[in-house]
N, C-alpha and C. Protein backbone atom coordinates (compact mmCIF):
# COMPACT_ATOMS: atom_id res chain seq x y z
N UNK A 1 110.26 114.94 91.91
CA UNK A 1 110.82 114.10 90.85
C UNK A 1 111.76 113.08 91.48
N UNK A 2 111.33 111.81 91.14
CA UNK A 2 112.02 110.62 92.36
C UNK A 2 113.11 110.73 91.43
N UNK A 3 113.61 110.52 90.50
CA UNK A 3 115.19 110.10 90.13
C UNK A 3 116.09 111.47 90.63
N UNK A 4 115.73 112.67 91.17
CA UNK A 4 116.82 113.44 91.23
C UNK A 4 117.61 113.47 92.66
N UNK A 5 116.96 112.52 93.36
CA UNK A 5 118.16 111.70 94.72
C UNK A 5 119.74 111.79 93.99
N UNK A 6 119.54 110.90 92.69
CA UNK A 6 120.71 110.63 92.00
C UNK A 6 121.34 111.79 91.57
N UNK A 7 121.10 112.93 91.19
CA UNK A 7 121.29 114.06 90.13
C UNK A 7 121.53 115.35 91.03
N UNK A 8 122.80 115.53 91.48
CA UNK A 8 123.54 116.62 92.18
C UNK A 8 124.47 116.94 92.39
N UNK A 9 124.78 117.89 92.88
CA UNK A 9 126.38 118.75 92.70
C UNK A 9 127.35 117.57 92.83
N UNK A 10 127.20 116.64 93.73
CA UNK A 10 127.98 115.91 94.85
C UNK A 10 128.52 114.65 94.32
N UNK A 11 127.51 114.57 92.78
CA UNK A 11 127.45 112.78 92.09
C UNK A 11 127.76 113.14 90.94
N UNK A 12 127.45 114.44 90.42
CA UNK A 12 128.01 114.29 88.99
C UNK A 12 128.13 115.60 88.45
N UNK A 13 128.96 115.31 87.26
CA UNK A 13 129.39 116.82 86.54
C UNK A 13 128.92 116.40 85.32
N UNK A 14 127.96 117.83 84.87
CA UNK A 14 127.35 118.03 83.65
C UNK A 14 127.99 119.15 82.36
N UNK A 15 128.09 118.15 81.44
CA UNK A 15 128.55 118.84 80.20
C UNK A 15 127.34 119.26 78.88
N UNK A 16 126.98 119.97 78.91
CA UNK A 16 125.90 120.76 77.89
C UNK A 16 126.42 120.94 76.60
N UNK A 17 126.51 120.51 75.64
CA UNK A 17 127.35 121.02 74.51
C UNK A 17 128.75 120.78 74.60
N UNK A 18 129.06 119.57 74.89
CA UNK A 18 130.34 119.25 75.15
C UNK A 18 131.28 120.45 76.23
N UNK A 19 130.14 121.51 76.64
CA UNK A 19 130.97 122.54 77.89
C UNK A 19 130.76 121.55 79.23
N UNK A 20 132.09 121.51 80.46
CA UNK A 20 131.09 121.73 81.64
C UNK A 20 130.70 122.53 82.21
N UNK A 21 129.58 122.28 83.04
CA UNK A 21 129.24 123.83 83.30
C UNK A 21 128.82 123.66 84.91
N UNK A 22 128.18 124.83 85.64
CA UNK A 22 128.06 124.42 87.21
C UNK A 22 126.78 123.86 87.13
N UNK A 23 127.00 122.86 88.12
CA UNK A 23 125.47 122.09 88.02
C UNK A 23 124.37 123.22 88.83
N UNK A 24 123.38 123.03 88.15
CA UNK A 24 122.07 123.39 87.78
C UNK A 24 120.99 122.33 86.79
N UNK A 25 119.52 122.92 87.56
CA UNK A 25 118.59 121.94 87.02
C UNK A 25 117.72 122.93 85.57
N UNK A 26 118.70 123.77 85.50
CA UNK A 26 117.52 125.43 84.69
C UNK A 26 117.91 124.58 83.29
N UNK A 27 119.20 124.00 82.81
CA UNK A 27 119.70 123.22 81.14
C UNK A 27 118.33 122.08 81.00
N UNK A 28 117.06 121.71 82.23
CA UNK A 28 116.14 120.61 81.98
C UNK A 28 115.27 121.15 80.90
N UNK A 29 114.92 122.68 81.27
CA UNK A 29 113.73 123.32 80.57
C UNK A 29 113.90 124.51 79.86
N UNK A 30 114.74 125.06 80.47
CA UNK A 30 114.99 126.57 79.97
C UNK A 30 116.61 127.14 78.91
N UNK A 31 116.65 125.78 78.59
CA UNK A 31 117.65 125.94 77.36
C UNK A 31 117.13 126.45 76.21
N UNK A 32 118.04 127.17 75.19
CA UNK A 32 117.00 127.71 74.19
C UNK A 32 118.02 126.60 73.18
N UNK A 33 116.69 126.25 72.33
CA UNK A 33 117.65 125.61 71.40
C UNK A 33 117.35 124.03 71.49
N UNK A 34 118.09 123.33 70.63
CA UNK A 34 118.35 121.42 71.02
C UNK A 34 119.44 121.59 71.84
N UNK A 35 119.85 120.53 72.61
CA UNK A 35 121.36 120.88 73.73
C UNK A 35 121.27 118.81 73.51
N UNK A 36 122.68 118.49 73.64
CA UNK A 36 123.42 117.51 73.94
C UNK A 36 123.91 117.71 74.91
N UNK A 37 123.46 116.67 76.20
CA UNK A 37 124.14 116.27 77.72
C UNK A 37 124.86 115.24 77.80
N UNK A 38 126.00 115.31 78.56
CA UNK A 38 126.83 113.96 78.93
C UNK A 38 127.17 114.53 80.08
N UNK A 39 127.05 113.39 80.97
CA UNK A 39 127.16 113.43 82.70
C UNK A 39 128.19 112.52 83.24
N UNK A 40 128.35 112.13 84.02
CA UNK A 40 129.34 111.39 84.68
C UNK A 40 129.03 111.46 86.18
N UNK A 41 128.71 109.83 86.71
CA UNK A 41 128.27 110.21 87.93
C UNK A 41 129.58 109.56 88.75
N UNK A 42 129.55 110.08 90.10
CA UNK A 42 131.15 109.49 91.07
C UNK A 42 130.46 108.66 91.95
N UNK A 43 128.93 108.33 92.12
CA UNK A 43 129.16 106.80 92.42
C UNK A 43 127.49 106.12 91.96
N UNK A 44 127.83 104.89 92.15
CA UNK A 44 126.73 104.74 91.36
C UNK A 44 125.12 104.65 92.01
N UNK A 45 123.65 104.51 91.30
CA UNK A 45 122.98 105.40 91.52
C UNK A 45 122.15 104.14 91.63
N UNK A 46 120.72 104.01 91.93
CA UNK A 46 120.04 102.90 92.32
C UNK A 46 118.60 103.00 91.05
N UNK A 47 118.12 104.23 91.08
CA UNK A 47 117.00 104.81 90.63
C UNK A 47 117.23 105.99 89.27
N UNK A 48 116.73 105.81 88.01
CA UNK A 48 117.30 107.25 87.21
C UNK A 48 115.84 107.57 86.47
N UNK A 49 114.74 106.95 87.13
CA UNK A 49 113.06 107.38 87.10
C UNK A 49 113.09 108.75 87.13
N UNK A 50 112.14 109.30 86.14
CA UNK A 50 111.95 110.68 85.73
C UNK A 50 113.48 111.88 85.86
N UNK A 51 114.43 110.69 85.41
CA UNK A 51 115.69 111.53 85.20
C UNK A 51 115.54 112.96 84.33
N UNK A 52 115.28 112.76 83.07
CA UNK A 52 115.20 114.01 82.16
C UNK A 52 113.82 114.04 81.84
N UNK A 53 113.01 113.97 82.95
CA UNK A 53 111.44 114.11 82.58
C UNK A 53 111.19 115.74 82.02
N UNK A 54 110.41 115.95 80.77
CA UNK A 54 110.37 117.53 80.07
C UNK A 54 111.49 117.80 79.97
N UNK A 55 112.85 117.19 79.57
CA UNK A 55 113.61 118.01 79.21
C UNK A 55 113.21 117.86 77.18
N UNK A 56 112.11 118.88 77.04
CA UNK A 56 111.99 118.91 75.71
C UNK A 56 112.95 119.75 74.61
N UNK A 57 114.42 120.10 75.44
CA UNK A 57 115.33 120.64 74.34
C UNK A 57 116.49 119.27 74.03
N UNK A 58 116.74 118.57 74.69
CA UNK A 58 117.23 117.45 74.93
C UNK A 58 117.76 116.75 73.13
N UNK A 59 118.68 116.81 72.67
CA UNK A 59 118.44 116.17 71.27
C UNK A 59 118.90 115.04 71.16
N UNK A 60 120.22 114.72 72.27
CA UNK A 60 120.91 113.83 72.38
C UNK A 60 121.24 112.88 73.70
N UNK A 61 121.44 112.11 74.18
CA UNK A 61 121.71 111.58 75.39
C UNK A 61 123.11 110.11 75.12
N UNK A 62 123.95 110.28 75.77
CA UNK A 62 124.99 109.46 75.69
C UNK A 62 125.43 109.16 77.27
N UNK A 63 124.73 107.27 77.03
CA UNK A 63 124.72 106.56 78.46
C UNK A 63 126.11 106.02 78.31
N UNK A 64 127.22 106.15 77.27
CA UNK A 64 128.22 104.68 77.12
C UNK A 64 129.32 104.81 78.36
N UNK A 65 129.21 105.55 79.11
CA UNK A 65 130.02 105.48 80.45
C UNK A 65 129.33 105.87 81.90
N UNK A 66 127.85 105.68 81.53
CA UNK A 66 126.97 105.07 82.56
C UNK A 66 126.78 103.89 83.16
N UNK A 67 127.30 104.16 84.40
CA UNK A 67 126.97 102.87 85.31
C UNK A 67 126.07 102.09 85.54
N UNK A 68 125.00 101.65 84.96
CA UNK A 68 123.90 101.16 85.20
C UNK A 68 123.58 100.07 86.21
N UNK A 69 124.66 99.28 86.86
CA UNK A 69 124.87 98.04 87.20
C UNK A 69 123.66 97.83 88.46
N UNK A 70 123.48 99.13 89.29
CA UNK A 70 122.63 99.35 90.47
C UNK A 70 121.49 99.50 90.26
N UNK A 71 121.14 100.05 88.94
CA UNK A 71 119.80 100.61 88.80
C UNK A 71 118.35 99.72 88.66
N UNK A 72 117.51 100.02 89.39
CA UNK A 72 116.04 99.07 89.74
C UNK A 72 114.86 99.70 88.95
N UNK A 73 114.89 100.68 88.78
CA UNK A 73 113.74 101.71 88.26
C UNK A 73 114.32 102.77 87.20
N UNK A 74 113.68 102.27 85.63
CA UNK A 74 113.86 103.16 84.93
C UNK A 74 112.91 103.96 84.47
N UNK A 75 111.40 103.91 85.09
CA UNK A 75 110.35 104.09 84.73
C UNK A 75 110.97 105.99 84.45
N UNK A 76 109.64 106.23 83.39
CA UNK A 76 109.72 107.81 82.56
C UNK A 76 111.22 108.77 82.68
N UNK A 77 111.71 107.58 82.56
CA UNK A 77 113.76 107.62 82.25
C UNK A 77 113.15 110.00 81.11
N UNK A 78 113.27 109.21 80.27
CA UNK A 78 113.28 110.35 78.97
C UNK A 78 111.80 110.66 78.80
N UNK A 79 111.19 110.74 79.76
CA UNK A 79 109.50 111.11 79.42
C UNK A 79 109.47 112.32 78.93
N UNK A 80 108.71 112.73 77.56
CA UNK A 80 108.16 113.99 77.21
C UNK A 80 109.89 114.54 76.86
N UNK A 81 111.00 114.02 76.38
CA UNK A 81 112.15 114.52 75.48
C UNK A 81 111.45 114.95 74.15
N UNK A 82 110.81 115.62 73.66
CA UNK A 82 110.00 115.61 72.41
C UNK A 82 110.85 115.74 71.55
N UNK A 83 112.28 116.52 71.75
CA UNK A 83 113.02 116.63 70.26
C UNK A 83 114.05 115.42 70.59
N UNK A 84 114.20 114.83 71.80
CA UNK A 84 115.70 113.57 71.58
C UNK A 84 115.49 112.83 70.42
N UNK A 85 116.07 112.80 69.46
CA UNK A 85 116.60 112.08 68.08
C UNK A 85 117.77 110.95 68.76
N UNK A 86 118.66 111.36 69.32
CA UNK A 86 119.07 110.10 69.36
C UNK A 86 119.98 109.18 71.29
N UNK A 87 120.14 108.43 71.60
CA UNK A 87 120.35 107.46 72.61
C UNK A 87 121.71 106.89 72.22
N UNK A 88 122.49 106.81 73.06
CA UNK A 88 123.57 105.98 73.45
C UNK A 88 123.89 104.89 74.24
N UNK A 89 122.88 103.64 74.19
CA UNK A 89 123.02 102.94 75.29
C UNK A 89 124.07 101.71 75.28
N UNK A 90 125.19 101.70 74.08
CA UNK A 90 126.03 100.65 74.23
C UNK A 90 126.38 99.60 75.58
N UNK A 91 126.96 100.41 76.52
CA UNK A 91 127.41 99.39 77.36
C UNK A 91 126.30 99.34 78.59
N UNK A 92 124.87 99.86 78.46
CA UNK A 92 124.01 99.89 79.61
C UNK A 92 123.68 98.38 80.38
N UNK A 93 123.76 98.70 81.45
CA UNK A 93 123.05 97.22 82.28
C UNK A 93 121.96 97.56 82.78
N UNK A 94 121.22 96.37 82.25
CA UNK A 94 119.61 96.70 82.77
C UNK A 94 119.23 95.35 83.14
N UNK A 95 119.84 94.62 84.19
CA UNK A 95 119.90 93.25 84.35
C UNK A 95 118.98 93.29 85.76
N UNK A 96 119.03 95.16 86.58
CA UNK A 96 118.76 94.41 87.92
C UNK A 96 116.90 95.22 87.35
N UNK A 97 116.95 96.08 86.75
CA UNK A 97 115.72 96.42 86.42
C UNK A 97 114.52 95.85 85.81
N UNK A 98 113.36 96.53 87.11
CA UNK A 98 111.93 96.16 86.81
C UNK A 98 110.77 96.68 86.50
N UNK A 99 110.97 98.07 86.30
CA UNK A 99 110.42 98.54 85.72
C UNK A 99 110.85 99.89 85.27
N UNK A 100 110.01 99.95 83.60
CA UNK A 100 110.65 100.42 82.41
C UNK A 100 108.94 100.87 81.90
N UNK A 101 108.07 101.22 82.72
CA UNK A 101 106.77 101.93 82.34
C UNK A 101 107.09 103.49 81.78
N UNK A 102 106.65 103.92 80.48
CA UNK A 102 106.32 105.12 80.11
C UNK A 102 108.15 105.73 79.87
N UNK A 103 109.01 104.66 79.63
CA UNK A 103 110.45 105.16 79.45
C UNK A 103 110.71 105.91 78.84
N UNK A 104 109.81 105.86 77.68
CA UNK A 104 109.85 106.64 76.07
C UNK A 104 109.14 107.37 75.88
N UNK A 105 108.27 107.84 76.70
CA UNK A 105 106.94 108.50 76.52
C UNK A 105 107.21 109.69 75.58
N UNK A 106 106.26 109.95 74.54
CA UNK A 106 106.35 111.27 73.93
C UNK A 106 107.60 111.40 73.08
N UNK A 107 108.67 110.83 73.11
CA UNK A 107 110.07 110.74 72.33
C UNK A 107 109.78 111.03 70.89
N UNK A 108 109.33 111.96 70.81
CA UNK A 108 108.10 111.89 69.21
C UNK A 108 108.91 112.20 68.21
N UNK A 109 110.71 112.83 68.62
CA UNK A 109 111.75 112.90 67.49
C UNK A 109 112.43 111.82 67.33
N UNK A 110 112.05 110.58 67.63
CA UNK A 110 112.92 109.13 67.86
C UNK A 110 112.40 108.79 66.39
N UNK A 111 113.52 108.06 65.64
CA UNK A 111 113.00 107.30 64.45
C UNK A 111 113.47 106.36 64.44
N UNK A 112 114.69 105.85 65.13
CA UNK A 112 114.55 104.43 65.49
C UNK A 112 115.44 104.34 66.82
N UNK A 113 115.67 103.02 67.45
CA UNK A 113 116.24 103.06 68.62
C UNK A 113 117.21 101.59 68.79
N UNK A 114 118.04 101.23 69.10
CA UNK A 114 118.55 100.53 69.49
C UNK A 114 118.86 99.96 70.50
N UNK A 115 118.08 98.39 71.58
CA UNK A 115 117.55 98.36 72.18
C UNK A 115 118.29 96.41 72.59
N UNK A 116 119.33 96.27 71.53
CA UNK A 116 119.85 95.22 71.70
C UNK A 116 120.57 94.97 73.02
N UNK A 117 121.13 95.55 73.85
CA UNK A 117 121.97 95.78 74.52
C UNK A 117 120.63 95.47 76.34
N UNK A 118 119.30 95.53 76.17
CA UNK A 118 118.78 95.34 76.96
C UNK A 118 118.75 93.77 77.63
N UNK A 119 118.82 93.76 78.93
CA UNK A 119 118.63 92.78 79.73
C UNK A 119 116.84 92.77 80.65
N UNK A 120 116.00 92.75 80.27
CA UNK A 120 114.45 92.56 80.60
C UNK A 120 114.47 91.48 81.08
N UNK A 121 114.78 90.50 81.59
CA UNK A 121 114.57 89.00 82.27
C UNK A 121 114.15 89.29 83.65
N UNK A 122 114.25 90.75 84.21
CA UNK A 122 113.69 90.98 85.59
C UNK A 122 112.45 92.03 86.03
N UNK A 123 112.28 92.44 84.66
CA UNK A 123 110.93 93.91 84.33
C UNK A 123 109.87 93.05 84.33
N UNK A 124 108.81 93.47 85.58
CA UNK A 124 107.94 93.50 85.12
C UNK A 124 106.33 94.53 84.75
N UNK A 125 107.07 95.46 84.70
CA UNK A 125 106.08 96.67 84.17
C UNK A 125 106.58 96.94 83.28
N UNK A 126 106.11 96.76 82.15
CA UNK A 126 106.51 98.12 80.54
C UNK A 126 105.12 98.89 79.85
N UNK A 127 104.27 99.19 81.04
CA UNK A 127 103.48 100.04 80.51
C UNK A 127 103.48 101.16 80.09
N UNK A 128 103.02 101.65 78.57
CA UNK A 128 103.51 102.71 78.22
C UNK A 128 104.77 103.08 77.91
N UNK A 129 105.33 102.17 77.47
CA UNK A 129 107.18 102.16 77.06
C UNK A 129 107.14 103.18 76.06
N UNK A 130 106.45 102.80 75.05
CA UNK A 130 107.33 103.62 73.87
C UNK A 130 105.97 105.05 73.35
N UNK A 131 104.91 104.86 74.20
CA UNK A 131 103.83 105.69 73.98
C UNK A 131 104.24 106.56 73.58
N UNK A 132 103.27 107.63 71.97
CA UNK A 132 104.01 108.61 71.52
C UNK A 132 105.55 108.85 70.93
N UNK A 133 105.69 107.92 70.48
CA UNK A 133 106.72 107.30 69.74
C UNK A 133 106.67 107.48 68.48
N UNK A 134 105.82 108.67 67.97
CA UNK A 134 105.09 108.97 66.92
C UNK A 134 106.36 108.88 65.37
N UNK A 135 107.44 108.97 65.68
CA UNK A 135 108.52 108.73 64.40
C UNK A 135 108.92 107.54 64.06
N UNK A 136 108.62 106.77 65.39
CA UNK A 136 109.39 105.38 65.55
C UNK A 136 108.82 104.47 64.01
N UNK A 137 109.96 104.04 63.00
CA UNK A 137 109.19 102.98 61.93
C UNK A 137 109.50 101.84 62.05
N UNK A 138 110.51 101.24 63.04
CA UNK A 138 110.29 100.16 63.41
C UNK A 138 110.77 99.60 64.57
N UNK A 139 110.91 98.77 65.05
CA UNK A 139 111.59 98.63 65.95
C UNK A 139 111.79 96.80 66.73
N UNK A 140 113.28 96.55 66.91
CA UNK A 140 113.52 95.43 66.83
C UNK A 140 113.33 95.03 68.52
N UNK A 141 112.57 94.09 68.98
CA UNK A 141 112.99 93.77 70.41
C UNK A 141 112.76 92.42 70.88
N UNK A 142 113.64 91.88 69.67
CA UNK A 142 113.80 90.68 69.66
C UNK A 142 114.21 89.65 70.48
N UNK A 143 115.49 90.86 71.40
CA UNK A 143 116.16 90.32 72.48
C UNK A 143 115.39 90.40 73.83
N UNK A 144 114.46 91.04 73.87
CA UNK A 144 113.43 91.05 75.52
C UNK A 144 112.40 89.94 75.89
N UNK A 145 113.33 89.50 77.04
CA UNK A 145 112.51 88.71 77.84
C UNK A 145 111.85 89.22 78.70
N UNK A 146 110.42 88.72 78.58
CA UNK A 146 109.25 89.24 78.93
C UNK A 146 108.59 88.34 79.80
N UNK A 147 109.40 87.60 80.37
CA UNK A 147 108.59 86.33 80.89
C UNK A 147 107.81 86.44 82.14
N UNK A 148 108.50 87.93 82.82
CA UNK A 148 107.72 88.66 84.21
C UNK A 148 107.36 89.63 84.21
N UNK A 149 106.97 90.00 83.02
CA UNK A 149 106.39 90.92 82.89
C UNK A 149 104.43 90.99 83.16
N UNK A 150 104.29 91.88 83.69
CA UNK A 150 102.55 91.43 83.96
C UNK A 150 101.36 92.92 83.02
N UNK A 151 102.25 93.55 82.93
CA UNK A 151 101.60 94.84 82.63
C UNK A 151 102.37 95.41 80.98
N UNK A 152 101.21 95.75 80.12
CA UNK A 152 101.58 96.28 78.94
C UNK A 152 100.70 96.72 78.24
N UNK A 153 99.65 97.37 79.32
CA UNK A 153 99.01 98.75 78.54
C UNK A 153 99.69 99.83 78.02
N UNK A 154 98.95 100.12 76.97
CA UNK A 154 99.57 101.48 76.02
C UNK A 154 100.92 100.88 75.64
N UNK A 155 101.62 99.86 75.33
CA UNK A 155 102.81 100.28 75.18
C UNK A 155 103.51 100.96 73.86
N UNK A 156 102.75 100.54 72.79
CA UNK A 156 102.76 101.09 71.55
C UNK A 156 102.06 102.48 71.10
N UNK A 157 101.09 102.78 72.37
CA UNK A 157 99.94 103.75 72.02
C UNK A 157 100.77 105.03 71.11
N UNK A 158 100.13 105.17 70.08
CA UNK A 158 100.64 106.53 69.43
C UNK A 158 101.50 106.21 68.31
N UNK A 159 102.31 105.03 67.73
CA UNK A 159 103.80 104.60 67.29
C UNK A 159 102.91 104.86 65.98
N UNK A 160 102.49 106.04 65.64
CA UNK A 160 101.47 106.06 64.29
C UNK A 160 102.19 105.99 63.11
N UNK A 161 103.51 105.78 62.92
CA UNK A 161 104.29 105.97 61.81
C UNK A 161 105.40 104.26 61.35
N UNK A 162 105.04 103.39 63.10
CA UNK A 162 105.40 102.31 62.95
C UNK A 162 104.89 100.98 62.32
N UNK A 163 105.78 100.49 61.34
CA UNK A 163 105.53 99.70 60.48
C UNK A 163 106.51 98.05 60.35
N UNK A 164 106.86 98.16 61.38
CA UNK A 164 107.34 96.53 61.73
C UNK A 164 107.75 96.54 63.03
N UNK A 165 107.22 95.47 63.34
CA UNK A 165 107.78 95.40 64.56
C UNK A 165 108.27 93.69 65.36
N UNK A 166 109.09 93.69 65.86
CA UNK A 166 110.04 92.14 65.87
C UNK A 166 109.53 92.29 67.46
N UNK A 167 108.66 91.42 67.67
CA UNK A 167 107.97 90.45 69.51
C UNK A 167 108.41 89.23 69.56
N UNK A 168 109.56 88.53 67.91
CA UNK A 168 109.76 87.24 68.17
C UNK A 168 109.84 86.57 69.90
N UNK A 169 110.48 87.09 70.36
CA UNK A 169 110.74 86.74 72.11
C UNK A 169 109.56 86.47 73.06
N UNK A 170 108.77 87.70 72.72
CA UNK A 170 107.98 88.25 73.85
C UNK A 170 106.96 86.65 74.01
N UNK A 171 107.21 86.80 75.82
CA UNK A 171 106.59 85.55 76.36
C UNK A 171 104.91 86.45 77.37
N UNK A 172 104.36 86.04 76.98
CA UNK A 172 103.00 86.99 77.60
C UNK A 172 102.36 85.99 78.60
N UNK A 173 103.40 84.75 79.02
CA UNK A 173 101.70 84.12 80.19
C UNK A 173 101.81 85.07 81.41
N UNK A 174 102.78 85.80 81.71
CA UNK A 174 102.26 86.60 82.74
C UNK A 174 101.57 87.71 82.60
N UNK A 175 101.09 88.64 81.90
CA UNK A 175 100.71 89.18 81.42
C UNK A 175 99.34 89.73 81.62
N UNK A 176 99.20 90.18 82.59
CA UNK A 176 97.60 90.51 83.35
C UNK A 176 97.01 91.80 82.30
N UNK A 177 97.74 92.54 81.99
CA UNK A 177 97.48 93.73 81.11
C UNK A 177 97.92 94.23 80.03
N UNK A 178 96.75 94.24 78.98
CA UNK A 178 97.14 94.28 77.61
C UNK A 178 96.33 95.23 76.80
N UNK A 179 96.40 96.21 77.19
CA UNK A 179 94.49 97.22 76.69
C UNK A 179 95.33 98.42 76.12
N UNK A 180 94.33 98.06 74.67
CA UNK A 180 94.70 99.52 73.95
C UNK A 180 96.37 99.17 73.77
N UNK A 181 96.95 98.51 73.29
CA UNK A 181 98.74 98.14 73.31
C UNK A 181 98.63 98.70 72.09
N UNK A 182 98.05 98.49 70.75
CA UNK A 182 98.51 98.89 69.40
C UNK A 182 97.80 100.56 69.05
N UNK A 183 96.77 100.75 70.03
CA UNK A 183 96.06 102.18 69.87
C UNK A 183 96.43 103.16 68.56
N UNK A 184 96.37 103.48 67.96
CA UNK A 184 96.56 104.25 67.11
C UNK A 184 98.30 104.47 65.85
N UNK A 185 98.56 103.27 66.12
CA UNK A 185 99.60 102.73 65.62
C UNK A 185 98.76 102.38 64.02
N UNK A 186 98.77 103.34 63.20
CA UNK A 186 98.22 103.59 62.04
C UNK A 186 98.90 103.00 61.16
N UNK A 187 99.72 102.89 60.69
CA UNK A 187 101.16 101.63 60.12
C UNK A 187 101.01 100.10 60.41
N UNK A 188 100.52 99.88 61.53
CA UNK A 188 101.06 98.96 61.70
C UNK A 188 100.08 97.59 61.39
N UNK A 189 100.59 96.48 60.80
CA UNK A 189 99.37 95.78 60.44
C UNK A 189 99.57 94.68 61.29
N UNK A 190 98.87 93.34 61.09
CA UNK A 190 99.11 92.28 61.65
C UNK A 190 100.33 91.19 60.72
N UNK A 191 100.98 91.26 59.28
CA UNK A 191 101.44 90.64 58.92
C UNK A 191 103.00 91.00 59.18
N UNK A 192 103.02 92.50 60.21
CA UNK A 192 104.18 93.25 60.05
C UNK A 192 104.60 92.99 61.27
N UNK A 193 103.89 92.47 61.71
CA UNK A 193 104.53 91.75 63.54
C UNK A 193 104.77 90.70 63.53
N UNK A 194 106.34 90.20 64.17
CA UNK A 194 106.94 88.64 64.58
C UNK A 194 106.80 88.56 65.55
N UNK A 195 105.81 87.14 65.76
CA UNK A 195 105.78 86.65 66.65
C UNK A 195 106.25 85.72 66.85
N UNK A 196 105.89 84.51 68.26
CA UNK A 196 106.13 83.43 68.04
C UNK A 196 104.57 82.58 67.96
N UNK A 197 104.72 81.60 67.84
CA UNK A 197 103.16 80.93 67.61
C UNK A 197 102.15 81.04 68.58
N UNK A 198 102.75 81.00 69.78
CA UNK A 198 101.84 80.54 70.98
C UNK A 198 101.28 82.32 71.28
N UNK A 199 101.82 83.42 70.82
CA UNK A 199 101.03 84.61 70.83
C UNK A 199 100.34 85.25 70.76
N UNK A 200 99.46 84.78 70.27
CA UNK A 200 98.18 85.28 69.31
C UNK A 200 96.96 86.27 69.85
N UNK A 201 97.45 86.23 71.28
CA UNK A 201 96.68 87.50 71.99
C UNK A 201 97.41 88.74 71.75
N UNK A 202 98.57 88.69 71.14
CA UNK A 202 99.32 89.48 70.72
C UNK A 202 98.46 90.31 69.53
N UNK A 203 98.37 89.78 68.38
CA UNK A 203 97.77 90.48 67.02
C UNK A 203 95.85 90.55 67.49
N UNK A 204 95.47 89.94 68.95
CA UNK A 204 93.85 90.48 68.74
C UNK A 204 94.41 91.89 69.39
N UNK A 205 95.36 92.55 69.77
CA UNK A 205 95.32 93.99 70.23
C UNK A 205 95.35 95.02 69.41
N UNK A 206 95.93 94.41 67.82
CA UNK A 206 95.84 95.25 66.45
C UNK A 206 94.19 95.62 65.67
């Protein structure tokens, strides 16, 4: 698991339920129950890719005194969290990051997300972002620049319950990959997506 360079005795102290407790990786899988984590790392980290990959007890995650400023790779950040309901990303920087493939994967207790706070002007992979996103009903990402981005298969695949969705921004001439993006997004129509005009390869993926 590449993000756990970052994730050790030496960088950070983990609180489970508002306890701290001795670091250990057993609170990823073998918690009984939903559990709320807050971490604190002592210096900052480059990579947080497959950070809480399967942590499917996971209910909560609170980034607002996460350092993000270093980080390059957020790819399958929260992959397969199946019960996380909810994200804290107020003060996150995601200015130096480029890829954000499969971030969300499976997040299937997410019902909405807040996503204003993103800096995308340097991503260019978001394949599979929000795949299995199966609660998600809408979602705003109005603020992502997409202008280097080249890849965006699956990114919606699964969002079967989503029913608007804001692409006003999204710039697609780079954009080499676009297959299967709305897949089974059962909600979602073509009059329920903002675009901008010049998009329109956008709604042939619906």
């Amino acid at each position: 698991m590449e993000g756990k360079d970052n994730i050790n005795e030496d960088n950070i102290d983990i609180y489970v339920n508002n306890k701290k407790i001795k670091f250990s990786y057993i609170y990823k899988s073998d918690e009984i129950g939903k559990i709320e984590v807050k971490f604190k790392f002592k210096k900052l980290v480059t990579k947080i890719n497959h950070m809480f990959w399967g942590c499917n007890s996971l209910e909560k995650i609170d980034f607002s005194s996460f350092n993000s400023s270093k980080v390059d790779n957020m790819s399958c950040t929260m992959y397969e969290c199946s019960s996380l309901e909810s994200i804290i990303f107020s003060s996150f920087d995601t200015f130096k990051v480029n890829n954000m493939s499969y971030m969300f994967f499976d997040c299937k207790s997410l019902k909405s997300l807040d996503l204003s706070s993103f800096n995308t002007s340097n991503v260019n992979d978001m394949m599979g972002m929000f795949c299995g996103c199966t609660s998600l009903k809408s979602l705003d990402l109005s603020s992502f620049d997409t202008s280097k981005v080249t890849n965006m298969n699956f990114m919606f695949v699964g969002c079967a319950s989503l029913n608007s969705l804001d692409l006003s921004s999204f710039n697609t001439t780079n954009v080499k990959y676009m297959n299967s993006m709305f897949k089974e997004c059962h909600c979602l129509k073509k009059n329920n997506i903002k675009i901008n005009n010049s998009e329109t390869k956008i709604l042939e993926q619906i």
